[in-house]
Protein backbone atom coordinates (compact mmCIF):
# COMPACT_ATOMS: atom_id res chain seq x y z
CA UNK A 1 -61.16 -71.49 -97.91
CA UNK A 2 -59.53 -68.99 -100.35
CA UNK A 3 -58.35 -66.31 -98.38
CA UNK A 4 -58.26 -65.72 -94.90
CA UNK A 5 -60.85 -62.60 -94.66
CA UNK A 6 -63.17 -65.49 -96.37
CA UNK A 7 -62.56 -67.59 -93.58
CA UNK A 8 -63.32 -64.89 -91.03
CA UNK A 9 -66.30 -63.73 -93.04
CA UNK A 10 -67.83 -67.04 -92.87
CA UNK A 11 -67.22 -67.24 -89.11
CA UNK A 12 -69.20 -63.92 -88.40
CA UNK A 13 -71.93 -64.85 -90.45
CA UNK A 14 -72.61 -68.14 -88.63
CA UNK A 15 -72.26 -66.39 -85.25
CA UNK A 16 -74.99 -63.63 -86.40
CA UNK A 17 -76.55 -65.70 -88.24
CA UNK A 18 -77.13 -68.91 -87.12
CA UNK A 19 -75.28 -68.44 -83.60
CA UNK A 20 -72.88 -70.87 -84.22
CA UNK A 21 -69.52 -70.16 -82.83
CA UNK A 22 -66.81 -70.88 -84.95
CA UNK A 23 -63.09 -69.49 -85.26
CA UNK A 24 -61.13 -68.47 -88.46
CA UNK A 25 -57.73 -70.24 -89.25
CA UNK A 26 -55.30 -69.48 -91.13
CA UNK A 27 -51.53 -70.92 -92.56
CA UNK A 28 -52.50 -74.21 -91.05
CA UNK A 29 -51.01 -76.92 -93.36
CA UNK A 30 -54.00 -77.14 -95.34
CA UNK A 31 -54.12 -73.49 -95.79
CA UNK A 32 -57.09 -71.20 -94.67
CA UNK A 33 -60.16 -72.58 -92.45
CA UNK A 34 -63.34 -72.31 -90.71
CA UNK A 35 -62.82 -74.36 -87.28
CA UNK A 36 -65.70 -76.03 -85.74
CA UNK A 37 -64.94 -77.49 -82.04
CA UNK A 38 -68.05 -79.56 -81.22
CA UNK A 39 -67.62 -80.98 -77.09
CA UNK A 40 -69.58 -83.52 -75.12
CA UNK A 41 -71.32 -80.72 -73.42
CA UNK A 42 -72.90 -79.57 -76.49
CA UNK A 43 -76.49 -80.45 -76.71
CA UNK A 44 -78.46 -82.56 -79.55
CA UNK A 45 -80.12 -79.11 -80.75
CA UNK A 46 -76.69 -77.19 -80.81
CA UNK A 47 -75.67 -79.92 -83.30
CA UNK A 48 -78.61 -80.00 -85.00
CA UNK A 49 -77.57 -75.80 -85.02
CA UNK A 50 -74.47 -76.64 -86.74
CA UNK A 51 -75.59 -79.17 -89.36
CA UNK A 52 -78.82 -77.40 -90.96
CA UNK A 53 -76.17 -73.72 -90.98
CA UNK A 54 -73.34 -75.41 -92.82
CA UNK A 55 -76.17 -77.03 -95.22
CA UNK A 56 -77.58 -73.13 -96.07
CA UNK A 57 -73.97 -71.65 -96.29
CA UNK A 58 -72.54 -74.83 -98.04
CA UNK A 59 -71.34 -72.36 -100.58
CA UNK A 60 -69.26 -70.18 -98.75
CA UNK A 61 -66.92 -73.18 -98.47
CA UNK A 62 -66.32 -73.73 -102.30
């Protein structure tokens, strides 16, 4: 990500959006992030969740 408020903008709008929770990293060695933290718990439609929002918003990533 570019910036950090980038990285935390993109978090909110997959939470609102597609209720997706993510967290917003920064300083990490590869600079600025968008964490995703799948588990075993999560179910096949969760994932499914995750894949078809970070298709749509594909762009905030750039």
């Amino acid at each position: 990500m570019r910036d950090y408020a980038r990285a935390q903008k993109t978090a909110t709008l997959l939470l609102k959006k597609h209720r997706v929770l993510t967290v917003a990293r920064t300083g990490v060695a590869q600079g600025n992030a968008v964490r995703v933290a799948p588990t075993p718990y999560n179910t096949r439609e969760e994932l499914d969740r995750l894949i078809a929002a970070l298709r749509q918003e594909s762009g905030a990533f750039v």
